[in-house]
N, C-alpha and C. Protein backbone atom coordinates (compact mmCIF):
# COMPACT_ATOMS: atom_id res chain seq x y z
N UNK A 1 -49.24 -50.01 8.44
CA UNK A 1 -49.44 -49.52 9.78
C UNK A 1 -48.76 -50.46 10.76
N UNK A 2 -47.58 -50.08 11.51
CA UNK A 2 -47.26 -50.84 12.60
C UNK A 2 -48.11 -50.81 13.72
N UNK A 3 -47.76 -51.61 15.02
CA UNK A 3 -48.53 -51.34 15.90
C UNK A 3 -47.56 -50.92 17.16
N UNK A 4 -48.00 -49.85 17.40
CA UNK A 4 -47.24 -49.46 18.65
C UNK A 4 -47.44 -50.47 20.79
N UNK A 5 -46.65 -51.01 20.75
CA UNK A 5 -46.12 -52.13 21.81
C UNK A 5 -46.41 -51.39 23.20
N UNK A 6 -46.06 -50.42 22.87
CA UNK A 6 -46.51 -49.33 24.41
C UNK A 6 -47.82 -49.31 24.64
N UNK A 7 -48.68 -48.88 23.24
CA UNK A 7 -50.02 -48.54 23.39
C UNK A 7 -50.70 -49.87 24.16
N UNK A 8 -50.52 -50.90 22.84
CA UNK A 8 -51.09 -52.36 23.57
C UNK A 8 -51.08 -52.84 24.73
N UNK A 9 -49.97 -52.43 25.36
CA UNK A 9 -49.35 -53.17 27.14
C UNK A 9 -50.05 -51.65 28.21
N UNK A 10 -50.16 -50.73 27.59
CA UNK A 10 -50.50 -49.65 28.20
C UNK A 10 -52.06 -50.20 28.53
N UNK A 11 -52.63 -49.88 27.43
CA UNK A 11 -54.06 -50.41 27.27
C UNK A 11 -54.51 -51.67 28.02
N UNK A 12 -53.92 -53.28 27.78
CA UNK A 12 -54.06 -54.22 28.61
C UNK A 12 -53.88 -54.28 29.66
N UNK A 13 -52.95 -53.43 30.59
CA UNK A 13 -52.89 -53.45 31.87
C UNK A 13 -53.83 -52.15 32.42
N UNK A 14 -54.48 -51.02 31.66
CA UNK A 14 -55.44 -50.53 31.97
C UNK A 14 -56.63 -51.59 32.23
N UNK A 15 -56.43 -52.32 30.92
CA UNK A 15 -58.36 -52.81 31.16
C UNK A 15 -58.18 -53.94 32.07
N UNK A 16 -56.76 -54.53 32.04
CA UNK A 16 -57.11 -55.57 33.54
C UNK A 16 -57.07 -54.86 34.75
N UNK A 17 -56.29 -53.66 35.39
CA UNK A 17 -56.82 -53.32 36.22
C UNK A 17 -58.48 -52.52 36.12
N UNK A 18 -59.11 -52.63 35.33
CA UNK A 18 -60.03 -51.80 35.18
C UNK A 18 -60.96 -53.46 35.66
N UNK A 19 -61.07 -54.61 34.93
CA UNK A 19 -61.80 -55.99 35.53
C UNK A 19 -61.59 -55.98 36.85
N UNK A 20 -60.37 -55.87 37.42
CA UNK A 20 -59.68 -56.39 38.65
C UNK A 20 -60.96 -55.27 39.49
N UNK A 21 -60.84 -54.00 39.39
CA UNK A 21 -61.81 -52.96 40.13
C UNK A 21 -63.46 -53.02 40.11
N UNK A 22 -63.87 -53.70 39.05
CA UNK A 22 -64.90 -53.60 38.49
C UNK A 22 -65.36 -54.85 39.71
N UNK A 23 -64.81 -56.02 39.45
CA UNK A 23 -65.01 -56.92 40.20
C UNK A 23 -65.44 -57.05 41.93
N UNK A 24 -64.40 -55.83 42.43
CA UNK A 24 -64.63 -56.01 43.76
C UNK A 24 -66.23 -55.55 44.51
N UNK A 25 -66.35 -55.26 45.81
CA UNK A 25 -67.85 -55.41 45.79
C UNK A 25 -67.74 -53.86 46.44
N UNK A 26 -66.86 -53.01 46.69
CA UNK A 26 -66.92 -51.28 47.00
C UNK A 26 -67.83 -50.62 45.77
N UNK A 27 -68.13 -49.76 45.53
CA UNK A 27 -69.16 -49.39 44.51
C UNK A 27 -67.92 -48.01 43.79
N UNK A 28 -67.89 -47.74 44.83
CA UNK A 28 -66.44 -46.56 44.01
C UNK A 28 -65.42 -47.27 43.40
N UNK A 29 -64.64 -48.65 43.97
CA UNK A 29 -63.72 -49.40 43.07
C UNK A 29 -64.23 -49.71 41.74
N UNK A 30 -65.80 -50.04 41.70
CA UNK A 30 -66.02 -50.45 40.29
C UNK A 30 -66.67 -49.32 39.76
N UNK A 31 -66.84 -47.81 40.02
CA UNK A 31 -67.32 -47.14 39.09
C UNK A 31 -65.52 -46.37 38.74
N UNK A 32 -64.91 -46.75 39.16
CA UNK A 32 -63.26 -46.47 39.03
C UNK A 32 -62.72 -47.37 37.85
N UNK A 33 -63.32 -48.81 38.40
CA UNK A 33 -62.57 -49.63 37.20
C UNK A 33 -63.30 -49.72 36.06
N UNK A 34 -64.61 -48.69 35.71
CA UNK A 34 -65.56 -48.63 34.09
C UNK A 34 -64.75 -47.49 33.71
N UNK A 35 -63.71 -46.54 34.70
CA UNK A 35 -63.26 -45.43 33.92
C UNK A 35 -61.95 -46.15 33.39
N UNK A 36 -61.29 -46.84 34.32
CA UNK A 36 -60.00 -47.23 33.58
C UNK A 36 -60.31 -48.21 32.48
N UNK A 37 -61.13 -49.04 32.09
CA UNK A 37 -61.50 -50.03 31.01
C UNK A 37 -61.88 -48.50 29.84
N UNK A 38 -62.96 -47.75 30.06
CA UNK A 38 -62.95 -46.82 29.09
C UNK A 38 -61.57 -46.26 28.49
N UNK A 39 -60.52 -45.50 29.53
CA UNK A 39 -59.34 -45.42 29.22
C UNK A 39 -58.58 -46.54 28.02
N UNK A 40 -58.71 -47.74 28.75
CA UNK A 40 -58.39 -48.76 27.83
C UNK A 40 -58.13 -49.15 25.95
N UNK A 41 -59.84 -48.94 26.07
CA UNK A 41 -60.79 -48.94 25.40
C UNK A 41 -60.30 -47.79 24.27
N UNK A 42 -60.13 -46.92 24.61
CA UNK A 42 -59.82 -45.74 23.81
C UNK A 42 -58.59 -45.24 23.55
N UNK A 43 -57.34 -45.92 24.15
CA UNK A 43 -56.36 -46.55 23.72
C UNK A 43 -55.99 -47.53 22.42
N UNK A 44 -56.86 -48.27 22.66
CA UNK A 44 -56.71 -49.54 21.25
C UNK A 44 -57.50 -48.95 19.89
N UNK A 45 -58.48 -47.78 20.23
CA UNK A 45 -59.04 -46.46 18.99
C UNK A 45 -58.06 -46.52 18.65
N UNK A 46 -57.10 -45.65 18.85
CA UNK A 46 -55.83 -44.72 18.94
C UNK A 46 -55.13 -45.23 17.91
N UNK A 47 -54.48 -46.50 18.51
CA UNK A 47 -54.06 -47.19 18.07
C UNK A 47 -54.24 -48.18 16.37
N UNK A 48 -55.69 -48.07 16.42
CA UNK A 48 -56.16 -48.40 15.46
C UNK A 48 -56.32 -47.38 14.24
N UNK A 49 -56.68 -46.18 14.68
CA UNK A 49 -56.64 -45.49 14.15
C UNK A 49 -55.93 -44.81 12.89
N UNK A 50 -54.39 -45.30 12.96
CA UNK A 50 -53.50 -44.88 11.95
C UNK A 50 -51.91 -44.85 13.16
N UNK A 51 -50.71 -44.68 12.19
CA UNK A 51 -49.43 -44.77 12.95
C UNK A 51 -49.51 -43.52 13.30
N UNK A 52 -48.47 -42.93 14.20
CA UNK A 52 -48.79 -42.13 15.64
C UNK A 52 -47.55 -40.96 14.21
N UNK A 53 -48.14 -39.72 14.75
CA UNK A 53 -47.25 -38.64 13.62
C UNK A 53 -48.68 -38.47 12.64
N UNK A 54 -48.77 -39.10 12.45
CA UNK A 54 -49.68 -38.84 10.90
C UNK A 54 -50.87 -38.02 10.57
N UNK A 55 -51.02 -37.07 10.31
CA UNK A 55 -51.72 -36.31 9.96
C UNK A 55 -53.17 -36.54 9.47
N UNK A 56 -54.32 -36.10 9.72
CA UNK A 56 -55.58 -36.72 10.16
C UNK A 56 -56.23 -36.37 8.32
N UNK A 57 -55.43 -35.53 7.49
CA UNK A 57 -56.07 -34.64 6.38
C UNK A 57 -54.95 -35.04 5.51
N UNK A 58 -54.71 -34.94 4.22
CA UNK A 58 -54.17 -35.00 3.05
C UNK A 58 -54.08 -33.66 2.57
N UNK A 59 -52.57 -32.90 2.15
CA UNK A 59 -51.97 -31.47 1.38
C UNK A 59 -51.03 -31.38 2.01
N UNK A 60 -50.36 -30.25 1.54
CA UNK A 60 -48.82 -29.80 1.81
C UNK A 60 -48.33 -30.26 2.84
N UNK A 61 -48.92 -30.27 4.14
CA UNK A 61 -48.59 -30.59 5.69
C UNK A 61 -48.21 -31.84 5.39
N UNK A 62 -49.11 -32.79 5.11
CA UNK A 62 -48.60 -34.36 4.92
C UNK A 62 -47.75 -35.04 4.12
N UNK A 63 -46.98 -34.13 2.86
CA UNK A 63 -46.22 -34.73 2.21
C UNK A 63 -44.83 -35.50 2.67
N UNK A 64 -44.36 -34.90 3.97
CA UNK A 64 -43.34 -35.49 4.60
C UNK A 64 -43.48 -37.06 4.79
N UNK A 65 -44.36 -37.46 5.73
CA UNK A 65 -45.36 -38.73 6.49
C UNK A 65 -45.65 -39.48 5.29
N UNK A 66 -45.22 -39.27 3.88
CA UNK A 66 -45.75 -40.15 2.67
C UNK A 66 -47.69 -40.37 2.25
N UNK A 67 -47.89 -41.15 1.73
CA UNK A 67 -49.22 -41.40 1.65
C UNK A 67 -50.22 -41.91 2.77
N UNK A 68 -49.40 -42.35 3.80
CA UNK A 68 -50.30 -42.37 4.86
C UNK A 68 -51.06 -41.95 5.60
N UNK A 69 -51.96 -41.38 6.09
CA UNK A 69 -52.87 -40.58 6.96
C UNK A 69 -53.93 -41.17 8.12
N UNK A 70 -53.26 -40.61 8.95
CA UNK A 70 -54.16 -41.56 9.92
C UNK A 70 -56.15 -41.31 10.14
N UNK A 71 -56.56 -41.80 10.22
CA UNK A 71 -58.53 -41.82 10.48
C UNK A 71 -58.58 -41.28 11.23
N UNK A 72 -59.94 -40.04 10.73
CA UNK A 72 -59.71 -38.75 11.60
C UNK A 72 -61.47 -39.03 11.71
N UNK A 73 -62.03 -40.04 11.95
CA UNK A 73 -62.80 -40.70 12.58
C UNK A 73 -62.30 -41.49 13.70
N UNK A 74 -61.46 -41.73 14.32
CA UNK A 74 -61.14 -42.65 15.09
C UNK A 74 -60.55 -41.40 16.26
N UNK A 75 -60.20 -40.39 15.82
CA UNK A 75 -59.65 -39.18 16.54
C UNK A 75 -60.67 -38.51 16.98
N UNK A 76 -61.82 -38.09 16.40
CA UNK A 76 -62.56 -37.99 16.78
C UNK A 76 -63.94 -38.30 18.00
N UNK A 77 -63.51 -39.99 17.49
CA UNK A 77 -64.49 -40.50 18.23
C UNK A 77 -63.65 -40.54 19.66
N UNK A 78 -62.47 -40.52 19.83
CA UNK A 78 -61.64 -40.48 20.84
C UNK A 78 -61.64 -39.06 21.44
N UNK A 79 -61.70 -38.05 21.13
CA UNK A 79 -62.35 -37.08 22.02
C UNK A 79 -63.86 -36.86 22.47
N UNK A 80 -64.68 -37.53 21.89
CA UNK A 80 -65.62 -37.68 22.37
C UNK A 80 -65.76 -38.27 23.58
N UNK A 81 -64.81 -39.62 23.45
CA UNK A 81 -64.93 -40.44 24.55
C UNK A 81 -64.33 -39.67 25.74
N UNK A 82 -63.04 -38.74 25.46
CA UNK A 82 -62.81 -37.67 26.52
C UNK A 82 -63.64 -37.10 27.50
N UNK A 83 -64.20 -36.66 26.92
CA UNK A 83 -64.85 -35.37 26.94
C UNK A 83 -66.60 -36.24 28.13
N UNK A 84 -67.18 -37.71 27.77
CA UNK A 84 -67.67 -38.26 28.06
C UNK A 84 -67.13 -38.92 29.15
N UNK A 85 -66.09 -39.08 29.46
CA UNK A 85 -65.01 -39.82 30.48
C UNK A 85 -64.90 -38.50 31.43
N UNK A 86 -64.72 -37.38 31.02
CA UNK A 86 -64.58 -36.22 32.26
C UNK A 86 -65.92 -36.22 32.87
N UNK A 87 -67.19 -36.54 31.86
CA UNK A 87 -68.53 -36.03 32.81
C UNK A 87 -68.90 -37.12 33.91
N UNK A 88 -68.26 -38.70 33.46
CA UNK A 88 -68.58 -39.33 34.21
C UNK A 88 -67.68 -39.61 35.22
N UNK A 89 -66.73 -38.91 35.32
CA UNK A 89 -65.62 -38.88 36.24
C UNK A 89 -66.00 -37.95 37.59
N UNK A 90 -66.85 -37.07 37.14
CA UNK A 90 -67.11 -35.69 37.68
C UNK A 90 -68.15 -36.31 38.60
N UNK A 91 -69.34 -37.35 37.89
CA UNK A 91 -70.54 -37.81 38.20
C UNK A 91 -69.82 -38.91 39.52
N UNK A 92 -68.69 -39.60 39.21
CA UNK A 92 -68.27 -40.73 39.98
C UNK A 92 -68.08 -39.94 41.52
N UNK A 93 -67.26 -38.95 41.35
CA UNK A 93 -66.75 -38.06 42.48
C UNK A 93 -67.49 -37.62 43.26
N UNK A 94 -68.97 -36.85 42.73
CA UNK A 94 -70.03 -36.45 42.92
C UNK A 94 -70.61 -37.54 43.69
N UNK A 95 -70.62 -39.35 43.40
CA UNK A 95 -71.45 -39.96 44.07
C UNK A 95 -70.34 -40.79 45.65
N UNK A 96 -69.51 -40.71 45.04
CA UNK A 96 -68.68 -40.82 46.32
C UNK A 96 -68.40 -39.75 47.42
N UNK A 97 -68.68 -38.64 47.06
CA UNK A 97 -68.42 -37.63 48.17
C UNK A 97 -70.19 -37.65 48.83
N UNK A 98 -70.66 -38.04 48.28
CA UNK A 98 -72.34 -37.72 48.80
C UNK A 98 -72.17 -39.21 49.58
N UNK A 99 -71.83 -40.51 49.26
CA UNK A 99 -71.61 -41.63 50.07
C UNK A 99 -70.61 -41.32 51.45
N UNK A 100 -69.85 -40.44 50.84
CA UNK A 100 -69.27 -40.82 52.16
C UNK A 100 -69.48 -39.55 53.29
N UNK A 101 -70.08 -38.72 52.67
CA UNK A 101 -71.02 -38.13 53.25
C UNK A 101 -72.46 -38.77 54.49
N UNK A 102 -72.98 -39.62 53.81
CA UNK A 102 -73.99 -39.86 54.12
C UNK A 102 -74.11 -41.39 54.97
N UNK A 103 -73.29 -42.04 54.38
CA UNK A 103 -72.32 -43.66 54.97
C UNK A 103 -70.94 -43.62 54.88
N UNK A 104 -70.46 -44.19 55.44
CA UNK A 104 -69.25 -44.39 55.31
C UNK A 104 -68.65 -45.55 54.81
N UNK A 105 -69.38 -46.39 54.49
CA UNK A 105 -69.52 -48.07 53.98
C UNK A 105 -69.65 -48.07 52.65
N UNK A 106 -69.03 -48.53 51.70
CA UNK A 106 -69.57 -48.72 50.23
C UNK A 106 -69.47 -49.85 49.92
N UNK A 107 -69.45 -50.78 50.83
CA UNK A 107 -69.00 -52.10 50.32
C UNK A 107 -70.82 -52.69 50.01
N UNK A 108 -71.08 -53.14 48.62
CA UNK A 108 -72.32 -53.83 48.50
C UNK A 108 -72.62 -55.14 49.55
N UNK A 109 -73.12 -55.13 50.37
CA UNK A 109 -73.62 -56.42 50.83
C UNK A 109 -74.99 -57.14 49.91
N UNK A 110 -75.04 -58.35 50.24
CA UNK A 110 -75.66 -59.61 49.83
C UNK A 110 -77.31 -58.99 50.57
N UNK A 111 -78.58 -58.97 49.62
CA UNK A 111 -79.52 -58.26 49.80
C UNK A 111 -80.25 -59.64 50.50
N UNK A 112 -80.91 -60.02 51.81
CA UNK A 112 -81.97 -60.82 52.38
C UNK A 112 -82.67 -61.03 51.36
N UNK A 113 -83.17 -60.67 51.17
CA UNK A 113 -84.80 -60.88 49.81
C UNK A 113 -84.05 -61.45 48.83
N UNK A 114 -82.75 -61.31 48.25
CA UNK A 114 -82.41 -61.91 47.21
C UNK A 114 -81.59 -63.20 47.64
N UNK A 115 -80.87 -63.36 48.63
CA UNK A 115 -81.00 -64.68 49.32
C UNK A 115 -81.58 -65.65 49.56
N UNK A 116 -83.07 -65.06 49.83
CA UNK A 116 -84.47 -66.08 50.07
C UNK A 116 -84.91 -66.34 49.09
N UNK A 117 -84.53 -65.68 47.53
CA UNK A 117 -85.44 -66.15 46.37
C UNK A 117 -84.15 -67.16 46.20
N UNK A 118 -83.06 -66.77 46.28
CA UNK A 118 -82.10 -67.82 46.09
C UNK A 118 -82.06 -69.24 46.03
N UNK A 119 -82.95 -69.04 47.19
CA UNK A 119 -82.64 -70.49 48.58
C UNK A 119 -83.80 -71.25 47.86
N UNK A 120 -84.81 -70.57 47.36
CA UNK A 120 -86.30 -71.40 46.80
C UNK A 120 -86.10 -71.87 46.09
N UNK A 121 -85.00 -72.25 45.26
CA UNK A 121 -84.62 -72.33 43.82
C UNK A 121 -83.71 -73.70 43.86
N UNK A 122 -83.39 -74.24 45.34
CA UNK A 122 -82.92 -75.10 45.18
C UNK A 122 -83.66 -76.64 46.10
N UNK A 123 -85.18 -75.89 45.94
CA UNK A 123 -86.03 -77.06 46.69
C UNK A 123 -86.49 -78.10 45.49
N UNK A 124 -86.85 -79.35 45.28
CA UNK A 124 -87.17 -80.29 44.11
C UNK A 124 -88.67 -79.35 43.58
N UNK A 125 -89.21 -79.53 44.77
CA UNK A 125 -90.87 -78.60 44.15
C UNK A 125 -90.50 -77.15 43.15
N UNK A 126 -89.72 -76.72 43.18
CA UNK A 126 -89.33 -75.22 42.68
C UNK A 126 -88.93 -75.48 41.45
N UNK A 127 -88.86 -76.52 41.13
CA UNK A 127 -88.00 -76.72 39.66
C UNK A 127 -88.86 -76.02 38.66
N UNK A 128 -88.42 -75.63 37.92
CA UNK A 128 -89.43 -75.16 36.70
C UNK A 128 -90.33 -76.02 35.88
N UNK A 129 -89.78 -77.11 35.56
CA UNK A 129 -90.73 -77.81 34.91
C UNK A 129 -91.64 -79.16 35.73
N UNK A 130 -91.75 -78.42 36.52
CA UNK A 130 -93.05 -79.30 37.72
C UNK A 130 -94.07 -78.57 37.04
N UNK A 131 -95.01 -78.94 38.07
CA UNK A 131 -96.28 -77.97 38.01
C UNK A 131 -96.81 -78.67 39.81
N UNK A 132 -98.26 -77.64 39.78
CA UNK A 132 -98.84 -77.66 41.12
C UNK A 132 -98.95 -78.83 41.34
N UNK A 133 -99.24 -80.16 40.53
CA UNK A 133 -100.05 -81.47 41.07
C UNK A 133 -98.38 -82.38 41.23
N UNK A 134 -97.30 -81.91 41.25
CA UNK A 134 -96.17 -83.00 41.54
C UNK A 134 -95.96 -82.97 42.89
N UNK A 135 -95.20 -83.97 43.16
CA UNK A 135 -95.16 -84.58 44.61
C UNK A 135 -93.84 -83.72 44.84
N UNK A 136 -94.66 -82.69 45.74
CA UNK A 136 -93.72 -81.49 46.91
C UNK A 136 -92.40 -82.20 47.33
N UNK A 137 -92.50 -83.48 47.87
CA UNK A 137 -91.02 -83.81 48.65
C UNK A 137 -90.47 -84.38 47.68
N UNK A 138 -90.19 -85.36 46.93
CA UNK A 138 -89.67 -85.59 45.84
C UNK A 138 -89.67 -85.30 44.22
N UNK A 139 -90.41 -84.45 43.96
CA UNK A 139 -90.26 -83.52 42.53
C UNK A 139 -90.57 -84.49 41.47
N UNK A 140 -91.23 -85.50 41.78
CA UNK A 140 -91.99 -86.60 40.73
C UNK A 140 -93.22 -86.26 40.63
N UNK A 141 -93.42 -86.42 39.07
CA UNK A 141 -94.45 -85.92 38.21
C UNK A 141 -95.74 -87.14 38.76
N UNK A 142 -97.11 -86.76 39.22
CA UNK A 142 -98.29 -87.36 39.38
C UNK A 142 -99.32 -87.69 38.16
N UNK A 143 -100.21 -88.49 38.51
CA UNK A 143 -100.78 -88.67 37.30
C UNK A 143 -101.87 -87.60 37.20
N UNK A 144 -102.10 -86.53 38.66
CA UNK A 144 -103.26 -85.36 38.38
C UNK A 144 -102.74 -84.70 37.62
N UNK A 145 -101.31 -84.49 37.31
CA UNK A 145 -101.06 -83.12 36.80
C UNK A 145 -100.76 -83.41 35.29
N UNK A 146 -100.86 -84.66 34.68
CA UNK A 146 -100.97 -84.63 33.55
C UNK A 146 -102.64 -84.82 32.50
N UNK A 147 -103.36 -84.53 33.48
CA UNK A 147 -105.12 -84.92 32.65
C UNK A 147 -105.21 -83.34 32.59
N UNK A 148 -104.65 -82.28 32.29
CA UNK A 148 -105.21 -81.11 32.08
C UNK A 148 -105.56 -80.68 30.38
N UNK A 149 -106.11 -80.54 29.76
CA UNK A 149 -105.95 -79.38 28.53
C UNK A 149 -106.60 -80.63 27.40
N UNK A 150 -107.03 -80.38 25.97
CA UNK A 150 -107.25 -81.08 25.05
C UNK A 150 -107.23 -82.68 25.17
N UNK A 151 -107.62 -83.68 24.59
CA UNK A 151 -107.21 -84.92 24.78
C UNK A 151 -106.32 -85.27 23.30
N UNK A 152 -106.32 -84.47 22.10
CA UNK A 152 -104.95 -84.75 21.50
C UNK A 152 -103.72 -84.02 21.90
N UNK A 153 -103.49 -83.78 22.87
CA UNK A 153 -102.23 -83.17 23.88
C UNK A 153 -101.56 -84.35 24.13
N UNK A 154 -102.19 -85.13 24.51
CA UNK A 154 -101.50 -86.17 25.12
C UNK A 154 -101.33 -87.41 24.51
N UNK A 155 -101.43 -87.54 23.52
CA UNK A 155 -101.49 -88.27 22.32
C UNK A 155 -100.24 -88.73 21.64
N UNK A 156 -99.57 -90.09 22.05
CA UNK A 156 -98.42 -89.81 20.91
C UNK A 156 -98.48 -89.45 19.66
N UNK A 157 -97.34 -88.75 18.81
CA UNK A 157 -96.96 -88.38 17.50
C UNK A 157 -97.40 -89.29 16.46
N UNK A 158 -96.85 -90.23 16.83
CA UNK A 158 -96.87 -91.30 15.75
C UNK A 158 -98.48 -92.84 15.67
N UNK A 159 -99.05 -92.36 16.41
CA UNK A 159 -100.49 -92.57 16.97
C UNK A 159 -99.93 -94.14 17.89
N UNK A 160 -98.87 -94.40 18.31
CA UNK A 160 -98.87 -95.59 19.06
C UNK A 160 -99.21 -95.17 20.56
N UNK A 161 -100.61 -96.11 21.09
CA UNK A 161 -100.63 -95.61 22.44
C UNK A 161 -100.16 -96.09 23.55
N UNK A 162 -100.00 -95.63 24.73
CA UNK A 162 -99.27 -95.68 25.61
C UNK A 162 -100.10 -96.78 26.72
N UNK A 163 -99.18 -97.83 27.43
CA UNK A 163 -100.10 -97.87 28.52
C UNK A 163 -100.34 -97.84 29.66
């Protein structure tokens, strides 16, 4: 099986423009760039599939093409993906004409509420492995917050104690 040079460069510059779209923050650019990565995607099937000519079945038809036959699983699954690529194409269109219907803006902005959980996350008290009894302004561990639970908890391993 060779590999066809068109398909590959076809395909890679699908799925990078398909990242490049996916990436931006419009909501139609990136439900645009999951169709061109699918495109992609189902390109390198194709490709994989068997050399391009070749007949998906074995008898009379294929004796020309030699013993080769291309996977008629891979052809398959590639119209599926068709056929799945038109509904969500249909669905994409569908949600952009109702957006711009209804806004005219698709650009995602940065949500307040998820900003403010943001922002908590970079106070010393917020750290995860504090707890309630550490010291709020500097994020050092107290000696209340370690007398909680069992007294072999706190016990070294190797029974040497601490002092």
């Amino acid at each position: 099986m060779e590999a066809n040079l068109m398909f590959l460069l076809a395909s890679g510059a699908l799925m990078a423009a398909g990242v490049y779209l996916v990436l931006d923050r419009a909501m139609t650019k990136m439900l645009l760039g999951i169709l061109l990565i699918g495109n992609g995607v189902n390109l390198i099937i194709i490709q994989a599939g068997g050399d391009a000519g070749s007949p998906p079945i074995m008898g009379r038809d294929s004796q020309p093409h030699g013993e080769e036959i291309a996977d008629p699983l891979a052809q398959a699954m590639i119209l599926t993906a068709i056929v799945i690529s038109m509904a969500l194409t249909a669905f994409i269109l569908t949600l952009a004409y109702r957006q711009y219907r209804y806004r005219t803006d698709d650009v995602i902005e940065d949500d307040v509420d998820d900003v403010a959980v943001a922002s908590i996350a970079t106070r010393p008290s917020a750290a995860p492995d504090l707890d309630a009894s550490s010291d709020p302004t500097t994020g050092r561990d107290t000696k209340q917050g370690d007398t909680f639970g069992p007294r072999f908890f706190e016990e070294p391993v190797k029974g040497v104690k601490d002092e």
